[in-house]
PDB file of N, CA and C in Angstrom:
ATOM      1  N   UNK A   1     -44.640  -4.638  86.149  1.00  0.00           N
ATOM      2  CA  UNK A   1     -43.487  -3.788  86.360  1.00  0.00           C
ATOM      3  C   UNK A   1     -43.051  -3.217  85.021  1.00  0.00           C
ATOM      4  N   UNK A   2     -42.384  -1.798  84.915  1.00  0.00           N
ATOM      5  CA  UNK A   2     -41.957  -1.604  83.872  1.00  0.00           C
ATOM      6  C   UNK A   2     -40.793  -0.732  84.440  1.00  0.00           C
ATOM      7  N   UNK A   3     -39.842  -0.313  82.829  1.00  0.00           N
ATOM      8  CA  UNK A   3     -39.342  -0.071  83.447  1.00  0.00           C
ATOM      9  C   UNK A   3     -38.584   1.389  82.060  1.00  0.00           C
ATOM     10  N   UNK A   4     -37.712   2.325  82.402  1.00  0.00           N
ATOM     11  CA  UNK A   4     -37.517   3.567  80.881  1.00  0.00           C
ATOM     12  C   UNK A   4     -36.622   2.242  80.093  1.00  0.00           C
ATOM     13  N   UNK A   5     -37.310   2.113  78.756  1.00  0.00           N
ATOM     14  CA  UNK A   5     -36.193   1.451  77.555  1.00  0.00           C
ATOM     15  C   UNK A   5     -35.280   2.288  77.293  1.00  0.00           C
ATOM     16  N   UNK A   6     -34.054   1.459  77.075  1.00  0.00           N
ATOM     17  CA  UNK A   6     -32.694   1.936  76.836  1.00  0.00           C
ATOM     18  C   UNK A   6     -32.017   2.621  77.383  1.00  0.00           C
ATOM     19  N   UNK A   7     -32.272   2.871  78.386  1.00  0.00           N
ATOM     20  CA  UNK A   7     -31.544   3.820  79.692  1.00  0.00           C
ATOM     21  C   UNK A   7     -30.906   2.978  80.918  1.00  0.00           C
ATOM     22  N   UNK A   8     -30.175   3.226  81.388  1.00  0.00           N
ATOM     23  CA  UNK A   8     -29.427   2.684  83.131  1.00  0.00           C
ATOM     24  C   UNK A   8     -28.884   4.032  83.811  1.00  0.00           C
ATOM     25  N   UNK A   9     -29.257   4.091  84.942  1.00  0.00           N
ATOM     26  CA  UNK A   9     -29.030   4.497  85.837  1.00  0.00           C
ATOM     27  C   UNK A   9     -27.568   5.080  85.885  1.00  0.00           C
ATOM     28  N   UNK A  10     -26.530   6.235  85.848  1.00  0.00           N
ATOM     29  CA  UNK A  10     -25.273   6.970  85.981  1.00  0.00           C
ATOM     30  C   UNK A  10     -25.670   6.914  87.143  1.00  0.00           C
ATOM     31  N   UNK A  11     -24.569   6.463  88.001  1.00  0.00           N
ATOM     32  CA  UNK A  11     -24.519   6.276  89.653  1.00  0.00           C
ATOM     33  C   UNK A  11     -23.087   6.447  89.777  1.00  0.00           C
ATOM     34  N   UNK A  12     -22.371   7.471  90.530  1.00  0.00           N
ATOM     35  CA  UNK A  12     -21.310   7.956  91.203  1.00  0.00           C
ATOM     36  C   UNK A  12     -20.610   6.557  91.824  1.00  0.00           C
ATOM     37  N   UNK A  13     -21.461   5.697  92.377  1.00  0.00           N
ATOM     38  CA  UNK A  13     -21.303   4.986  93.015  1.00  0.00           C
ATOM     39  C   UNK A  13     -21.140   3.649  92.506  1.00  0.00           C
ATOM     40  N   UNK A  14     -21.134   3.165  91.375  1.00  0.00           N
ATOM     41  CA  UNK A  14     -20.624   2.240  90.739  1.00  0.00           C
ATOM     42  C   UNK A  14     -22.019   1.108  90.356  1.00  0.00           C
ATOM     43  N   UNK A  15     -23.272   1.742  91.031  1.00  0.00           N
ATOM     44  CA  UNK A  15     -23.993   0.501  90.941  1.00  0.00           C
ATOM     45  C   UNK A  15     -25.128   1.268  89.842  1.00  0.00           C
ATOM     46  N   UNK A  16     -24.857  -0.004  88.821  1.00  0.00           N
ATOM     47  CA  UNK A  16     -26.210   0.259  87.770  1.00  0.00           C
ATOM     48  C   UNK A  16     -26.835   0.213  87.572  1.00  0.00           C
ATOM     49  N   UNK A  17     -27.762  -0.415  88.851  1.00  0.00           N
ATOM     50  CA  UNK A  17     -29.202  -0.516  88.618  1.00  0.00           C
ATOM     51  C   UNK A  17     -30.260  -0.010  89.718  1.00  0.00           C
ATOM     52  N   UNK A  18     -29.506   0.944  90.686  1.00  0.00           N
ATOM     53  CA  UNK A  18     -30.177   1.839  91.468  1.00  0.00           C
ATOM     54  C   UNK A  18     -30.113   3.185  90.621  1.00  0.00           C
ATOM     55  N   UNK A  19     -31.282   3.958  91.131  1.00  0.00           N
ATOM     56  CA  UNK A  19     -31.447   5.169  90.766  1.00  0.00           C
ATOM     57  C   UNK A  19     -30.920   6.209  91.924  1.00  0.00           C
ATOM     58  N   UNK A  20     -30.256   6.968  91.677  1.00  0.00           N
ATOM     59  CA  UNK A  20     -29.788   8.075  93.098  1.00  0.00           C
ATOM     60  C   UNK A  20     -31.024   8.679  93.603  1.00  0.00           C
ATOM     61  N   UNK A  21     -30.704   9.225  94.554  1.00  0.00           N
ATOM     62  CA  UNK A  21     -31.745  10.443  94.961  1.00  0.00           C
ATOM     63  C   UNK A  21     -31.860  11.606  94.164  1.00  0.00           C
ATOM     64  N   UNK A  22     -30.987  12.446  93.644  1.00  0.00           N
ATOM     65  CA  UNK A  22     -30.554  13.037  93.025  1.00  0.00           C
ATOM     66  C   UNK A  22     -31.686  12.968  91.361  1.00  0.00           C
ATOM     67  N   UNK A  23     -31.418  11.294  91.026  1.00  0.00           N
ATOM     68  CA  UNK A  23     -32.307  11.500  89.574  1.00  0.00           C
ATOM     69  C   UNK A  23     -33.705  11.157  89.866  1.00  0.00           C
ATOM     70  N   UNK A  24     -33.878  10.628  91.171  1.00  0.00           N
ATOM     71  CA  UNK A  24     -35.117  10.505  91.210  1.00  0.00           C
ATOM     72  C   UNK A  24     -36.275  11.284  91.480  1.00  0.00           C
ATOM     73  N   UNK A  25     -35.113  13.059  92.061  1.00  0.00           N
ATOM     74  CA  UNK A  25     -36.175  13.835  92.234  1.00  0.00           C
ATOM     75  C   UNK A  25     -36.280  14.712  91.078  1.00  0.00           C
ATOM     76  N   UNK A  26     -35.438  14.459  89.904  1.00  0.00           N
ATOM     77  CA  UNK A  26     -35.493  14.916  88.685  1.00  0.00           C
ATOM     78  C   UNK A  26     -36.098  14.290  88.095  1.00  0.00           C
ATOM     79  N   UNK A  27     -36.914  12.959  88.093  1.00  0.00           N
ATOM     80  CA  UNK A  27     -37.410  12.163  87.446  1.00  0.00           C
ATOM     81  C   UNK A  27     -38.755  13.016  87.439  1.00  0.00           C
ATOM     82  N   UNK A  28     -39.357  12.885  88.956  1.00  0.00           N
ATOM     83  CA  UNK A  28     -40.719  13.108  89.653  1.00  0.00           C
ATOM     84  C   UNK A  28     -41.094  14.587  89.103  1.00  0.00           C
ATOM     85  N   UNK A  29     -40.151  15.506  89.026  1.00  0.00           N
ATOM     86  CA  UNK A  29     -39.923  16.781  89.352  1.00  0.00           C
ATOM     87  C   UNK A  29     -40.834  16.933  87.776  1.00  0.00           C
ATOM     88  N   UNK A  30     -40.230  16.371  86.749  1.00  0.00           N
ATOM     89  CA  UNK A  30     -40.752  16.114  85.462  1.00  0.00           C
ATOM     90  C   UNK A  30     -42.147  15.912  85.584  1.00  0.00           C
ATOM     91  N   UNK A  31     -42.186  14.796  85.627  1.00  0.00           N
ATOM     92  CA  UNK A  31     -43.815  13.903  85.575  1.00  0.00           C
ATOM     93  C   UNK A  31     -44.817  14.286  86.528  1.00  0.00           C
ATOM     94  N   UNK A  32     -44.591  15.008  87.518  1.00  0.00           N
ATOM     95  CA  UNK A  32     -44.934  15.939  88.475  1.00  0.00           C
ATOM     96  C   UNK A  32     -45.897  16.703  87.910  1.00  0.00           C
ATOM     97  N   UNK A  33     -45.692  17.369  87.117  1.00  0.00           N
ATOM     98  CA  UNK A  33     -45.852  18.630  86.381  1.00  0.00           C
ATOM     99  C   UNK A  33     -46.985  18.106  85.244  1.00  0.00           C
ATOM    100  N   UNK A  34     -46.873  17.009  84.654  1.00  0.00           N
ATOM    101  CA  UNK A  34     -47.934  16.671  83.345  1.00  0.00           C
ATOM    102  C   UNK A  34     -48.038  15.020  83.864  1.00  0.00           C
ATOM    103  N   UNK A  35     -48.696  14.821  82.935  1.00  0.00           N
ATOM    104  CA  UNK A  35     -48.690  13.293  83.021  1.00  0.00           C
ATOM    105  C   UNK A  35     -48.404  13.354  81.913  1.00  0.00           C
ATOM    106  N   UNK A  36     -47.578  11.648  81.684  1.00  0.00           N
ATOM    107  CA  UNK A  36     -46.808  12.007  80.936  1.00  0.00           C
ATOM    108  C   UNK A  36     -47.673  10.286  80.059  1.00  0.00           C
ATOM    109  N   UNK A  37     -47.257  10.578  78.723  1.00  0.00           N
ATOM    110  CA  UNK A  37     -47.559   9.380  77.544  1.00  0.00           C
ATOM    111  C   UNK A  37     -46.754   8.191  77.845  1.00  0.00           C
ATOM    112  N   UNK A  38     -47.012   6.957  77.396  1.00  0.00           N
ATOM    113  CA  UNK A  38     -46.218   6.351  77.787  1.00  0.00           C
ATOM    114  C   UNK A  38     -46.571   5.472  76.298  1.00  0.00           C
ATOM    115  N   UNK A  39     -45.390   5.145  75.484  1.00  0.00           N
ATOM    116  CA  UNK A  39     -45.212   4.369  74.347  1.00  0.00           C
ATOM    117  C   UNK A  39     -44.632   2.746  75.199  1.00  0.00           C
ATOM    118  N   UNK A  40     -45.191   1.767  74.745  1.00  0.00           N
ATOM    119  CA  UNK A  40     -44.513   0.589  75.093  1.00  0.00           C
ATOM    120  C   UNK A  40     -43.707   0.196  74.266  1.00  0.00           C
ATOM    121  N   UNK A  41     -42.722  -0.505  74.422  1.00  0.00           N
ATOM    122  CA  UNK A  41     -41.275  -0.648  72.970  1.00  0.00           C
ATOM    123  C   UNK A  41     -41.455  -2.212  73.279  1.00  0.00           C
ATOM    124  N   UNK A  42     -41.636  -3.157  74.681  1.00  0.00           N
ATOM    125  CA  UNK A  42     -41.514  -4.557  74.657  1.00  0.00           C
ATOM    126  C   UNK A  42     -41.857  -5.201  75.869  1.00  0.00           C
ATOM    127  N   UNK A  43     -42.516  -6.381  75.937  1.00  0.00           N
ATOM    128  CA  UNK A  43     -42.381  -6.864  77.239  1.00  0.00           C
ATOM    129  C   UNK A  43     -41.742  -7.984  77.210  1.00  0.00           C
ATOM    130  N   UNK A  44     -40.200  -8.272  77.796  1.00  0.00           N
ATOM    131  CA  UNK A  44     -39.191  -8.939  77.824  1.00  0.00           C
ATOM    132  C   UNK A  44     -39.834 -10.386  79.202  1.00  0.00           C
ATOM    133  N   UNK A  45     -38.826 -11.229  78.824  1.00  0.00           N
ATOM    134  CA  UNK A  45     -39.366 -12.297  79.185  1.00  0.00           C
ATOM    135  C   UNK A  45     -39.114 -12.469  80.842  1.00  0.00           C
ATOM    136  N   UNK A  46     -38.412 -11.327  81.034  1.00  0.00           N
ATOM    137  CA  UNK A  46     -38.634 -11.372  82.849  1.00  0.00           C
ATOM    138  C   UNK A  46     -39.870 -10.614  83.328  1.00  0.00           C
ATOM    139  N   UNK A  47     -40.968 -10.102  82.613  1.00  0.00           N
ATOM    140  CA  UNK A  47     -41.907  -9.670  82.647  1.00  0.00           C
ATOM    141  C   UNK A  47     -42.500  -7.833  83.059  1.00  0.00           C
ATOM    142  N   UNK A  48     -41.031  -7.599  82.665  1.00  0.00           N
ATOM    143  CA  UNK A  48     -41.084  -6.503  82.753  1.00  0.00           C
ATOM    144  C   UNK A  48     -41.287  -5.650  81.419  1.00  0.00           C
ATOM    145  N   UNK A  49     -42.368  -4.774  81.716  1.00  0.00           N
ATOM    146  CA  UNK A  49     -42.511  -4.162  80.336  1.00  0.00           C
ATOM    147  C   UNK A  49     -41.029  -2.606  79.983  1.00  0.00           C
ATOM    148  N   UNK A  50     -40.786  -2.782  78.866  1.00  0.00           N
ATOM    149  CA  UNK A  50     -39.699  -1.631  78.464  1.00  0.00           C
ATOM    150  C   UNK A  50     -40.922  -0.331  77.837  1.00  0.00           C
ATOM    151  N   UNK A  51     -40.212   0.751  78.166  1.00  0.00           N
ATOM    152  CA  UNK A  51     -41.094   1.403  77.730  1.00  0.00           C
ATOM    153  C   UNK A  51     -40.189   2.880  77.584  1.00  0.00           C
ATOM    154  N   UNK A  52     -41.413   4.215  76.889  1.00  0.00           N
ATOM    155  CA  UNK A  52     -40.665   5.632  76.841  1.00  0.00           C
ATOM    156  C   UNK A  52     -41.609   6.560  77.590  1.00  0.00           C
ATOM    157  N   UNK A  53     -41.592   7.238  77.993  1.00  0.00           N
ATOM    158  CA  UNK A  53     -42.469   8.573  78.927  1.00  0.00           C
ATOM    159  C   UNK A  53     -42.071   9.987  77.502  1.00  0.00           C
ATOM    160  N   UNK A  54     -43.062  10.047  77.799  1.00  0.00           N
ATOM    161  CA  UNK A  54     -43.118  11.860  76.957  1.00  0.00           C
ATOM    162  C   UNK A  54     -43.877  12.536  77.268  1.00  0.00           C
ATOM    163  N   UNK A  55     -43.530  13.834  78.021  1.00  0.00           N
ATOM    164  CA  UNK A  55     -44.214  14.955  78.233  1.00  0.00           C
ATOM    165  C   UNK A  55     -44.195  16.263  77.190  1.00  0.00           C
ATOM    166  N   UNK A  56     -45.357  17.000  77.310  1.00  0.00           N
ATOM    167  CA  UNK A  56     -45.125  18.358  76.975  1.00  0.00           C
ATOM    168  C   UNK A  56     -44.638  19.509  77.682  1.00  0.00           C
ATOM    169  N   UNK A  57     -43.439  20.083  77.700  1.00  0.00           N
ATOM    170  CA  UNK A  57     -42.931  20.878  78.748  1.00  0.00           C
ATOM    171  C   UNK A  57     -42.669  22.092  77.560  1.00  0.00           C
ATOM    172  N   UNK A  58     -43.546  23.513  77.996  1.00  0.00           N
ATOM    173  CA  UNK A  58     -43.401  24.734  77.208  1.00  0.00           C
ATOM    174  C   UNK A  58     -43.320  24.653  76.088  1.00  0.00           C
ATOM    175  N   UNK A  59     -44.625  23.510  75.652  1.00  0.00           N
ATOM    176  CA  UNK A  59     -45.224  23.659  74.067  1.00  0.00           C
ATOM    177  C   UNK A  59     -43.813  22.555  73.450  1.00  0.00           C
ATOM    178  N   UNK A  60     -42.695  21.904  74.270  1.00  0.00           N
ATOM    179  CA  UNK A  60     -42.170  21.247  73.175  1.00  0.00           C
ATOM    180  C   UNK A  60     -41.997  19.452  74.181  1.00  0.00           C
ATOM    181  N   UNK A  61     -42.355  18.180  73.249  1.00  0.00           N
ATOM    182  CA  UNK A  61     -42.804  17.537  73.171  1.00  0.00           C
ATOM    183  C   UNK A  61     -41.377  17.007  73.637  1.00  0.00           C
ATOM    184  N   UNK A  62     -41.169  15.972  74.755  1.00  0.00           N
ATOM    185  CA  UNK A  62     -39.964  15.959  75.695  1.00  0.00           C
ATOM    186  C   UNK A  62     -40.176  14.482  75.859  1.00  0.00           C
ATOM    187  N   UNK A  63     -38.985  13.087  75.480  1.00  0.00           N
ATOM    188  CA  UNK A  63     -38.867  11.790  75.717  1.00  0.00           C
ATOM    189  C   UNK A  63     -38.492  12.183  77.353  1.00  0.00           C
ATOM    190  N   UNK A  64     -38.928  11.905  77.741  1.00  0.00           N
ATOM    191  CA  UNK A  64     -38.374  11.467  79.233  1.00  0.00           C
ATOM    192  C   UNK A  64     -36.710  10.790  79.562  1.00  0.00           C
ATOM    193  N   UNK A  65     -36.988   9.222  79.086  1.00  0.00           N
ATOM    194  CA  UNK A  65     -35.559   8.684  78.811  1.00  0.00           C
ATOM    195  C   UNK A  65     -34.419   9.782  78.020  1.00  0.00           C
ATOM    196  N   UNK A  66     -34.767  10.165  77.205  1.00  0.00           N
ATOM    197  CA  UNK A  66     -33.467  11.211  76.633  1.00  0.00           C
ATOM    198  C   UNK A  66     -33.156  12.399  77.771  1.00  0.00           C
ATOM    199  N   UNK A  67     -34.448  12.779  78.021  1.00  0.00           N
ATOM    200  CA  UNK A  67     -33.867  14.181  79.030  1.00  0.00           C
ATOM    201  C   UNK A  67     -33.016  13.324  80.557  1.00  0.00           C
ATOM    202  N   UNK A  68     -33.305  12.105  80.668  1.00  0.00           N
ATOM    203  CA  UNK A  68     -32.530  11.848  81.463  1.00  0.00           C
ATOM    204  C   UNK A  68     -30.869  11.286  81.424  1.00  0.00           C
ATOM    205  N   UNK A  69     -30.997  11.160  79.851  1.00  0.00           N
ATOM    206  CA  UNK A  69     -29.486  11.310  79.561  1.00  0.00           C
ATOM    207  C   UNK A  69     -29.248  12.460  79.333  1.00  0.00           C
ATOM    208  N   UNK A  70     -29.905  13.749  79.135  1.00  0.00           N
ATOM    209  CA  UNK A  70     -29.605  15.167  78.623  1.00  0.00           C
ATOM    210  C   UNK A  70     -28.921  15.964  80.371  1.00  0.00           C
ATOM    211  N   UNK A  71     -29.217  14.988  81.130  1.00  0.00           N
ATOM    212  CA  UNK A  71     -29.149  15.816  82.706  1.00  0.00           C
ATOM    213  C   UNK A  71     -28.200  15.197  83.169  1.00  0.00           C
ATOM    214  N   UNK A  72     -27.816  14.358  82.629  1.00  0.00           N
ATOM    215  CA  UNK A  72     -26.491  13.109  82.764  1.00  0.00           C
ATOM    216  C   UNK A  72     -26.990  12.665  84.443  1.00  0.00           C
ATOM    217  N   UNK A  73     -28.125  11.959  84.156  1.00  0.00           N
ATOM    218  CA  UNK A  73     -28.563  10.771  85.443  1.00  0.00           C
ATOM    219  C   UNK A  73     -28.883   9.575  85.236  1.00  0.00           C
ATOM    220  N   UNK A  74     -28.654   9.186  83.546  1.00  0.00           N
ATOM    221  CA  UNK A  74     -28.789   8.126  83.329  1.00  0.00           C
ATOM    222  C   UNK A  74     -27.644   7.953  81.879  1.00  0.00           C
ATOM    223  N   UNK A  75     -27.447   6.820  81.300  1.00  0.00           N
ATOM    224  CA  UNK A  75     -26.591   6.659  80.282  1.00  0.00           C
ATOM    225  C   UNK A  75     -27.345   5.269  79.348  1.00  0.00           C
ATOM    226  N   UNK A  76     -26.902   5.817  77.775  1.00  0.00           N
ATOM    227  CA  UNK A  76     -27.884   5.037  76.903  1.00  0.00           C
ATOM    228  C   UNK A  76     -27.260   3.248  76.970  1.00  0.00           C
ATOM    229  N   UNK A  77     -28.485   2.375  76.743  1.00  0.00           N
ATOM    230  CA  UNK A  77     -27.794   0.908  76.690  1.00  0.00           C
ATOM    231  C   UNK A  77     -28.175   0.801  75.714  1.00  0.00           C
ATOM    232  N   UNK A  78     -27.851  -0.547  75.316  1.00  0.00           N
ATOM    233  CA  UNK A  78     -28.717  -1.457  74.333  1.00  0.00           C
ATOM    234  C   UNK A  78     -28.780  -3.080  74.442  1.00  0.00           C
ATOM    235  N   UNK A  79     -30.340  -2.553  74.379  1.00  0.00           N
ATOM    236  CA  UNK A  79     -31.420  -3.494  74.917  1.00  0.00           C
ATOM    237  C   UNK A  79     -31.387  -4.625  74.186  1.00  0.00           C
ATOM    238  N   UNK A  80     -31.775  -5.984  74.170  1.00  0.00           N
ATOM    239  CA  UNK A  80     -31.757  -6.812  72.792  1.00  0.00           C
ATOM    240  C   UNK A  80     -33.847  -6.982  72.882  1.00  0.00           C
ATOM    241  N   UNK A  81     -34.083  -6.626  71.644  1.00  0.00           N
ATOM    242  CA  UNK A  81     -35.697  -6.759  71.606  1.00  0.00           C
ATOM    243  C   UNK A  81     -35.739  -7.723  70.638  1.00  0.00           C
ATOM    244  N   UNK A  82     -36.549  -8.351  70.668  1.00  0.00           N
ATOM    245  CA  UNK A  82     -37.194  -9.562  69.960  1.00  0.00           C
ATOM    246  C   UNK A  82     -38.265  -8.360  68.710  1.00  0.00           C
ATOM    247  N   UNK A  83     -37.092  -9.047  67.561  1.00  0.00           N
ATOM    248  CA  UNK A  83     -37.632  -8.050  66.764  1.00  0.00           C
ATOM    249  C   UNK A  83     -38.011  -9.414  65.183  1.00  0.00           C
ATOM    250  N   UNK A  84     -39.447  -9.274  64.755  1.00  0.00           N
ATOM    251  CA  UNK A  84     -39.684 -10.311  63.333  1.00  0.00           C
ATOM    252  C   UNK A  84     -39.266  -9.820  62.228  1.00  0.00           C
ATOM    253  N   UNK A  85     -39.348 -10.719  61.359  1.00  0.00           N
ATOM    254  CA  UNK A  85     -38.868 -10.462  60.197  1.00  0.00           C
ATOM    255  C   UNK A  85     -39.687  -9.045  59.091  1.00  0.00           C
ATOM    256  N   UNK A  86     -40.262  -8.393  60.048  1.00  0.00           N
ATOM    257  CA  UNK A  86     -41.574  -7.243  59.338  1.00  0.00           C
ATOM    258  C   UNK A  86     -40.411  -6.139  60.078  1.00  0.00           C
ATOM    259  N   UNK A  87     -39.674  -6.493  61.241  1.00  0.00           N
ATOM    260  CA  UNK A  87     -39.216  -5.354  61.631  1.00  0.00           C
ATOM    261  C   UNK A  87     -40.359  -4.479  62.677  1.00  0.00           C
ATOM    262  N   UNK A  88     -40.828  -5.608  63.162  1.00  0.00           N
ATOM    263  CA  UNK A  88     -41.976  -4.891  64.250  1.00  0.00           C
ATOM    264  C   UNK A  88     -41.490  -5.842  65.032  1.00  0.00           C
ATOM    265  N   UNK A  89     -41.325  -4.839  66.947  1.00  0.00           N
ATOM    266  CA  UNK A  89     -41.659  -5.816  68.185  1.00  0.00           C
ATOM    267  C   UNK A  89     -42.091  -6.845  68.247  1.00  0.00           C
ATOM    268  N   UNK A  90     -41.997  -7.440  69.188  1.00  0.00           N
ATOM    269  CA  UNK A  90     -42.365  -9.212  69.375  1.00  0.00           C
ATOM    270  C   UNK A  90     -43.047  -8.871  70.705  1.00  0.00           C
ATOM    271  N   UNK A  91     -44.308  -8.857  71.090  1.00  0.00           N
ATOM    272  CA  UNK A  91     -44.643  -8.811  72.327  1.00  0.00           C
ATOM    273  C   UNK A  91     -45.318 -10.083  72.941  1.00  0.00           C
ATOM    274  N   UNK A  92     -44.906 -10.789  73.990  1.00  0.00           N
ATOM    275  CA  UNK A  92     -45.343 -11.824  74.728  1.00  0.00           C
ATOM    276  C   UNK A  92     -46.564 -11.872  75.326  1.00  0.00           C
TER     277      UNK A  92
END
């Protein structure tokens, strides 16, 4: 399972960890179109990997997670990553 790092879900509706209909066809609508890169940032100990999507949309190079705070369907968190003393990820 994975899942966009540093992002949650903006829901009208108070709940933060569903995605609306609304962002999910803005999600697709995106990735639809290219396939998109996928950088891994961590895999946290509930075994879900964190991660970023980036497409190329009209020659300019597009995080996924940001454009989904740029469309206000999601809002930024912060994550706690298991980070060493080099200042590099900790992956399990």
């Amino acid at each position: 399972t994975c899942r966009l790092a540093h992002i949650s879900p903006l829901n009208t509706d108070g709940d933060d960890l569903t995605w609306s209909n609304d962002a999910t066809h803005q999600f697709l609508a995106v990735i639809d179109q290219v396939t998109p890169e996928i950088e891994f940032i961590s895999f946290g100990q509930d075994g879900c990997f964190q991660t970023n999507l980036f497409v190329t949309n009209s020659g300019q190079y597009v995080c996924v997670n940001d454009y989904m705070i740029h469309i206000k369907k999601a809002t930024a968190i912060v994550q706690p990553t298991n980070i060493d003393d080099n200042n590099q990820t900790i992956v399990q």
